[in-house]
N, C-alpha and C. Protein backbone atom coordinates (compact mmCIF):
# COMPACT_ATOMS: atom_id res chain seq x y z
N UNK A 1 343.29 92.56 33.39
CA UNK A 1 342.95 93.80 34.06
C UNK A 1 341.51 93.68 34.58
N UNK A 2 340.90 93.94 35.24
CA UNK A 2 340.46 93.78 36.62
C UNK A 2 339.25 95.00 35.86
N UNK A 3 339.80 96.57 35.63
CA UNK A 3 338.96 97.71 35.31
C UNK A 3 337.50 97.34 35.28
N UNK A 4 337.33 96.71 34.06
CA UNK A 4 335.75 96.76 33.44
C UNK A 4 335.20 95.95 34.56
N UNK A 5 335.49 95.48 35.24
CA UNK A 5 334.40 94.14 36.29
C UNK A 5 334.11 95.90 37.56
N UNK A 6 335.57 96.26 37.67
CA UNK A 6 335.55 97.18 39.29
C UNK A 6 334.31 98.55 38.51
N UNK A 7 334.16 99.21 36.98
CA UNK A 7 333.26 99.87 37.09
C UNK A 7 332.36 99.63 37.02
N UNK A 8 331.81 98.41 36.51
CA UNK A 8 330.85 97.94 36.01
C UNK A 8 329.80 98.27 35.39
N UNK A 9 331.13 97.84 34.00
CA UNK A 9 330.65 98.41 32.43
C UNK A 9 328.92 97.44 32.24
N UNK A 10 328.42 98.02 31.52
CA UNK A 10 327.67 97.27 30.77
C UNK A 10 328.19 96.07 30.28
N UNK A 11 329.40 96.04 28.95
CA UNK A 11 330.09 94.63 28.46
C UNK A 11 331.44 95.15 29.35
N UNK A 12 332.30 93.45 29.19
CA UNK A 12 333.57 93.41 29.49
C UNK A 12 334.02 93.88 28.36
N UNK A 13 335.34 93.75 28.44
CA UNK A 13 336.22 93.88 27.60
C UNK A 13 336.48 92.93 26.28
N UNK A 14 336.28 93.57 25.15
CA UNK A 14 336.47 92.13 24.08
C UNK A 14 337.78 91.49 24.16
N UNK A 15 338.26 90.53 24.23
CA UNK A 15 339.28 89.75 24.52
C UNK A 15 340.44 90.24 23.43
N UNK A 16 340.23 90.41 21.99
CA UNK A 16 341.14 90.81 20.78
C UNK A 16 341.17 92.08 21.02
N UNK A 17 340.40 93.10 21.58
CA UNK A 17 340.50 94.39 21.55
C UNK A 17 341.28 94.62 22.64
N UNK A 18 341.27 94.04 24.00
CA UNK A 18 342.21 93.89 25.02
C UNK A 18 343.63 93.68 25.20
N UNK A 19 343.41 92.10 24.42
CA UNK A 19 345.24 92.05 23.75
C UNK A 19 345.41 93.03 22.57
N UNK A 20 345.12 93.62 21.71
CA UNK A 20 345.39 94.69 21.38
C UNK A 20 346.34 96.28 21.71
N UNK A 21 345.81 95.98 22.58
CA UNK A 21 345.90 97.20 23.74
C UNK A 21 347.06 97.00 24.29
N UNK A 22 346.82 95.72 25.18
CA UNK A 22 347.95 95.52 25.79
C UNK A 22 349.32 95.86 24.87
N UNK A 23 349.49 95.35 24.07
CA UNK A 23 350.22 95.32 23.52
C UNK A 23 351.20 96.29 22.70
N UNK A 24 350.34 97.31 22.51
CA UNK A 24 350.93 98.61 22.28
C UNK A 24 350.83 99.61 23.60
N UNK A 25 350.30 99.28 24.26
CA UNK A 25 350.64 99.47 26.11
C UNK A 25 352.07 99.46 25.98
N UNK A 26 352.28 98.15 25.88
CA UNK A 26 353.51 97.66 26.70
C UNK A 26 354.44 98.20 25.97
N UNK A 27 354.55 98.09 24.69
CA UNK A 27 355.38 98.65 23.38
C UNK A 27 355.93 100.44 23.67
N UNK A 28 354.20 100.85 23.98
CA UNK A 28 354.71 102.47 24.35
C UNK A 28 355.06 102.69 25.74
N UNK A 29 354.72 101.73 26.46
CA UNK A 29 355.58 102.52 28.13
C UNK A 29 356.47 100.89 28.38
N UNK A 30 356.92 100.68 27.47
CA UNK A 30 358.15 99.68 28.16
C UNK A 30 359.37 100.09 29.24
N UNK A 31 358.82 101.33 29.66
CA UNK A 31 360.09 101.20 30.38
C UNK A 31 358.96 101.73 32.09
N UNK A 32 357.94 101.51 32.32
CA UNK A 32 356.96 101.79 33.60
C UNK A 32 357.60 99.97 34.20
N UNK A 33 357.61 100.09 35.24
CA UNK A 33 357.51 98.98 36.44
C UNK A 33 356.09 98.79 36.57
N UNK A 34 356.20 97.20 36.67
CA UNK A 34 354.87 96.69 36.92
C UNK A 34 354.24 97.21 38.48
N UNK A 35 355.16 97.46 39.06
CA UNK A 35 354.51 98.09 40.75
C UNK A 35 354.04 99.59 40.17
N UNK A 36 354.65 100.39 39.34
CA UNK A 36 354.16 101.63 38.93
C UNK A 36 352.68 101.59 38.43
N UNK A 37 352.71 100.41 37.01
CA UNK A 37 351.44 100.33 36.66
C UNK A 37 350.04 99.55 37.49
N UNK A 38 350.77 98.63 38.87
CA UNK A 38 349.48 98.45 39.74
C UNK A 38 349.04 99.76 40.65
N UNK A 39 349.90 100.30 40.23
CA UNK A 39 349.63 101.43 41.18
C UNK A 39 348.74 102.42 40.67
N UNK A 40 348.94 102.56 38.97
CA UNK A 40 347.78 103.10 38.25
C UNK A 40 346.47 102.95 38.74
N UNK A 41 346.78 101.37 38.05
CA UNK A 41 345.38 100.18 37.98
C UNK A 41 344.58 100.93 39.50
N UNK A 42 345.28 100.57 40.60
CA UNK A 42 344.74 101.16 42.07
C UNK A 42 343.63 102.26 41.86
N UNK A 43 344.59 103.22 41.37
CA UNK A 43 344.47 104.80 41.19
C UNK A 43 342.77 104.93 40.56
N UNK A 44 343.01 104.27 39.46
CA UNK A 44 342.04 104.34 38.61
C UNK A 44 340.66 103.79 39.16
N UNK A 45 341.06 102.63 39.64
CA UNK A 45 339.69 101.78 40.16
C UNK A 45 339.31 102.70 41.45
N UNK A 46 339.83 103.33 42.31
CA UNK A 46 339.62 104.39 43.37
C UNK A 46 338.74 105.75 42.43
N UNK A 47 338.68 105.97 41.04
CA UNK A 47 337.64 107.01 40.38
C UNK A 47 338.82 108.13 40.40
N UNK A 48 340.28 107.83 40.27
CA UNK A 48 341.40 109.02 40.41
C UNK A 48 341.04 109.73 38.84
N UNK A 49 340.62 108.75 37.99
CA UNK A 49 341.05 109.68 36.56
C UNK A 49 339.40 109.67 36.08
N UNK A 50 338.48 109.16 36.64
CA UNK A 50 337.34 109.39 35.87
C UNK A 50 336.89 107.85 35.87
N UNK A 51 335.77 107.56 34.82
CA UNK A 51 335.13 106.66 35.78
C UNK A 51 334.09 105.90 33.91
N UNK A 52 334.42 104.50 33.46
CA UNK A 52 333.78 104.43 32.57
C UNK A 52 332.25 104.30 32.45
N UNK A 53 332.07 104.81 31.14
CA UNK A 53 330.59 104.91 30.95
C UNK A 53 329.68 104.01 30.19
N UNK A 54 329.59 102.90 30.72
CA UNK A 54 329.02 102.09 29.72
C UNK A 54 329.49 100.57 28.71
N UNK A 55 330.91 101.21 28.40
CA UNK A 55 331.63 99.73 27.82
C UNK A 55 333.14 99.73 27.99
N UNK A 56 333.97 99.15 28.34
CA UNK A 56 335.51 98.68 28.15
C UNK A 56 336.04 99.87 27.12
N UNK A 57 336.54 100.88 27.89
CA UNK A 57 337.17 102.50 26.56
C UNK A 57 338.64 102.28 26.65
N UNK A 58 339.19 101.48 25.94
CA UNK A 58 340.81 101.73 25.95
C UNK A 58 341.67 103.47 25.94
N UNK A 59 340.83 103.82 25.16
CA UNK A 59 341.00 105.60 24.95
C UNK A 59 341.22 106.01 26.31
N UNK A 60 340.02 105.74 27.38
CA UNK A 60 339.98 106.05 28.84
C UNK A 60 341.01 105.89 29.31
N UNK A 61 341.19 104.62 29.14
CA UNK A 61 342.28 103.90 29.54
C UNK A 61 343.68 104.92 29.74
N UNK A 62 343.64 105.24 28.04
CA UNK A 62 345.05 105.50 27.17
C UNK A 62 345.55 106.92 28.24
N UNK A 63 344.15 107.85 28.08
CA UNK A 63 344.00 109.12 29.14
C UNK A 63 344.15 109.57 30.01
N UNK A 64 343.88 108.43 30.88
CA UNK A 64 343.85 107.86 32.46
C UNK A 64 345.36 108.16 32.73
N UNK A 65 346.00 107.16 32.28
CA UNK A 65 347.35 106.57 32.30
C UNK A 65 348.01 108.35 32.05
N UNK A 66 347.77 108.71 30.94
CA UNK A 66 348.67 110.12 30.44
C UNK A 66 348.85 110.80 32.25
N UNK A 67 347.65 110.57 32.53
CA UNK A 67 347.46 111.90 33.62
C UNK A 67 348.63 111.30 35.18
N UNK A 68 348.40 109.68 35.09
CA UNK A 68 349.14 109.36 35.74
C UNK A 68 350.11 109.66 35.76
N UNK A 69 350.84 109.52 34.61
CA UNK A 69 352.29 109.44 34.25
C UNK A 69 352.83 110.89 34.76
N UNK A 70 352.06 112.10 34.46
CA UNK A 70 352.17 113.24 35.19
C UNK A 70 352.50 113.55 36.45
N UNK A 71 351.70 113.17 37.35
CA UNK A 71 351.43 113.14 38.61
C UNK A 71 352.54 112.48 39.22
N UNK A 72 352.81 111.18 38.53
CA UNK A 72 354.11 110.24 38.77
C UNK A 72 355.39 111.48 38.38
N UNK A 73 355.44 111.84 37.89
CA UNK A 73 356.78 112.95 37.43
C UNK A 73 356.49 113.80 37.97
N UNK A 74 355.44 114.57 38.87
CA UNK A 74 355.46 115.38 40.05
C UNK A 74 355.99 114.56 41.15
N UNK A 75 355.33 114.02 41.24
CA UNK A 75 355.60 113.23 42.75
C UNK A 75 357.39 112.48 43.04
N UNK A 76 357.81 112.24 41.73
CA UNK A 76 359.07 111.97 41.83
C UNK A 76 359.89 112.91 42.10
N UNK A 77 359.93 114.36 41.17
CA UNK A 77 360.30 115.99 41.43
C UNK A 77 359.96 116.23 42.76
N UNK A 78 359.12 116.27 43.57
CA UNK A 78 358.81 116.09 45.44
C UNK A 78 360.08 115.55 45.84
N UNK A 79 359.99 114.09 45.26
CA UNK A 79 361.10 113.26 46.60
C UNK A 79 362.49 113.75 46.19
N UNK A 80 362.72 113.79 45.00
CA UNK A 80 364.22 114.26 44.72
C UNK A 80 364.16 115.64 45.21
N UNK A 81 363.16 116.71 45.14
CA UNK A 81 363.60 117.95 45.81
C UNK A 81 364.07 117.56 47.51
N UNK A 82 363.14 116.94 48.00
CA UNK A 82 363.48 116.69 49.86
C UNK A 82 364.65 116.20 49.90
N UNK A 83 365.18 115.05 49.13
CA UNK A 83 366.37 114.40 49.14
C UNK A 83 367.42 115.43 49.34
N UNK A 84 367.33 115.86 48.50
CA UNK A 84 368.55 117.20 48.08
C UNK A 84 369.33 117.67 49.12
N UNK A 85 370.00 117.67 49.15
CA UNK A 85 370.67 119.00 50.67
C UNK A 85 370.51 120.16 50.10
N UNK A 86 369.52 121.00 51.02
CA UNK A 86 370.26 122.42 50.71
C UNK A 86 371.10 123.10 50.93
N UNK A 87 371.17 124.22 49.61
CA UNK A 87 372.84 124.32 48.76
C UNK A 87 373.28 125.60 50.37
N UNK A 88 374.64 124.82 50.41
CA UNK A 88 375.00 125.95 51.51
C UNK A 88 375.93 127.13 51.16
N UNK A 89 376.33 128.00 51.25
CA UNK A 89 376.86 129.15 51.09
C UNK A 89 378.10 129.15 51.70
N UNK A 90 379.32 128.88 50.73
CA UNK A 90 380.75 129.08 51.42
C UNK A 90 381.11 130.33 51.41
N UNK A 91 381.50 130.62 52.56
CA UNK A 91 381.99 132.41 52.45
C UNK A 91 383.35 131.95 52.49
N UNK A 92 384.02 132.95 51.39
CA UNK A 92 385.64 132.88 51.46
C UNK A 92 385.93 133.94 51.84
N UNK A 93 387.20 133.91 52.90
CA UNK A 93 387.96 135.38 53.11
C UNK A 93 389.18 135.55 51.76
N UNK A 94 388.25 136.72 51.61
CA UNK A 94 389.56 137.28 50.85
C UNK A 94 390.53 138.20 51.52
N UNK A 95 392.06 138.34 51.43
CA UNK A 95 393.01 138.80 52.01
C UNK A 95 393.66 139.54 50.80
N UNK A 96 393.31 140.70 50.90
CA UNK A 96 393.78 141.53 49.20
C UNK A 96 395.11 142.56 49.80
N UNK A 97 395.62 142.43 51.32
CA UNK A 97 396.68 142.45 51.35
C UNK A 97 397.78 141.64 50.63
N UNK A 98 399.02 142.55 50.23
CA UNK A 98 400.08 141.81 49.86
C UNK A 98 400.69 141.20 50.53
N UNK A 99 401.40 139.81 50.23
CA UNK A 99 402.37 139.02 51.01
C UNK A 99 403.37 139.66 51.34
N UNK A 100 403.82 139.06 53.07
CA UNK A 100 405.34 139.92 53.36
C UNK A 100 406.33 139.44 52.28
N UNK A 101 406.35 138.36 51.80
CA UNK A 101 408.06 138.09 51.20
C UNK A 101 407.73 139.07 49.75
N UNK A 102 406.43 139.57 49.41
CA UNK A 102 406.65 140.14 47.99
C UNK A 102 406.85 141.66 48.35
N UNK A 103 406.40 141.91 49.58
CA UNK A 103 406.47 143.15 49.80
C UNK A 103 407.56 143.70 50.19
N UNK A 104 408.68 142.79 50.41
CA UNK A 104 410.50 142.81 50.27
C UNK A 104 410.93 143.44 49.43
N UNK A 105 409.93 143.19 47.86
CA UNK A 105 410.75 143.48 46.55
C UNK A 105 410.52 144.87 45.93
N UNK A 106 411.62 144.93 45.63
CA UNK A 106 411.34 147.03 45.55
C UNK A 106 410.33 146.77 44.56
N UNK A 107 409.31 147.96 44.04
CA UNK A 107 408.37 147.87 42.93
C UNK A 107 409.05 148.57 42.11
N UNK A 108 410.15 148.87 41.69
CA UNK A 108 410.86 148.81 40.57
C UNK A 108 411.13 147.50 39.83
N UNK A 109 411.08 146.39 41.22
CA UNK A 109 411.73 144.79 40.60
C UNK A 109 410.35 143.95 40.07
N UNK A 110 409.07 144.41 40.39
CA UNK A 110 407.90 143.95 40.35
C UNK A 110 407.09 144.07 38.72
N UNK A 111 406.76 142.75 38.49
CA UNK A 111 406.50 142.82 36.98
C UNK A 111 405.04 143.57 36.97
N UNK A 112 404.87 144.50 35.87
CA UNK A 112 403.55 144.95 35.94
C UNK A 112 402.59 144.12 35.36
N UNK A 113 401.31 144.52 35.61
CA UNK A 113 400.03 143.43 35.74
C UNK A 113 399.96 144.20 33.57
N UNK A 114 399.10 143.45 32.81
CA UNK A 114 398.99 144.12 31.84
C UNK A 114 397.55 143.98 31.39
């Protein structure tokens, strides 16, 4: 990850504290696409979630990402709303006249409704 060089922390990133990270990264969003998470990475280095202060903050990191993931579940709710057709309105005729062939039958012969 690229982060700590683009804010330019005071230190990089400690290498064990990094794979660290990664790793329960990957564990808790195993199911993000790597194009999703460069797209973070983007986000972030553009100052979208805030901006580090001083040293390599996985926390930031952890935060950053939350807010993404948000925004990503708006922005998906957007495209599936446009997608959608809107819902159209079938008008039915109703015909609450009786049929000629029933209206043949004397209503003496006609079963009552109950």
């Amino acid at each position: 990850m690229t982060i700590d060089f683009t804010s330019s922390v005071k230190e990089g990133a400690d290498m064990s504290a990094l794979e660290e990270f990664s790793k329960l990264f990957a564990a808790q969003y195993h199911y993000i696409k790597l194009t999703e998470f460069l797209s973070f990475v983007a986000r972030f280095k553009l100052g979208r979630y805030g901006k580090f202060y001083g040293y390599f903050d996985t926390m930031t990191i952890g935060e950053a990402f939350r807010r993404f993931l948000k925004e990503r579940s708006d922005e998906l709710d957007t495209v599936i709303r446009r997608r959608k057709p809107p819902e159209t309105e079938v008008k039915v005729e109703r015909n609450h006249e009786m049929p000629d062939y029933l209206k043949r039958i004397p209503s003496w012969g006609r079963k009552k409704k109950s």
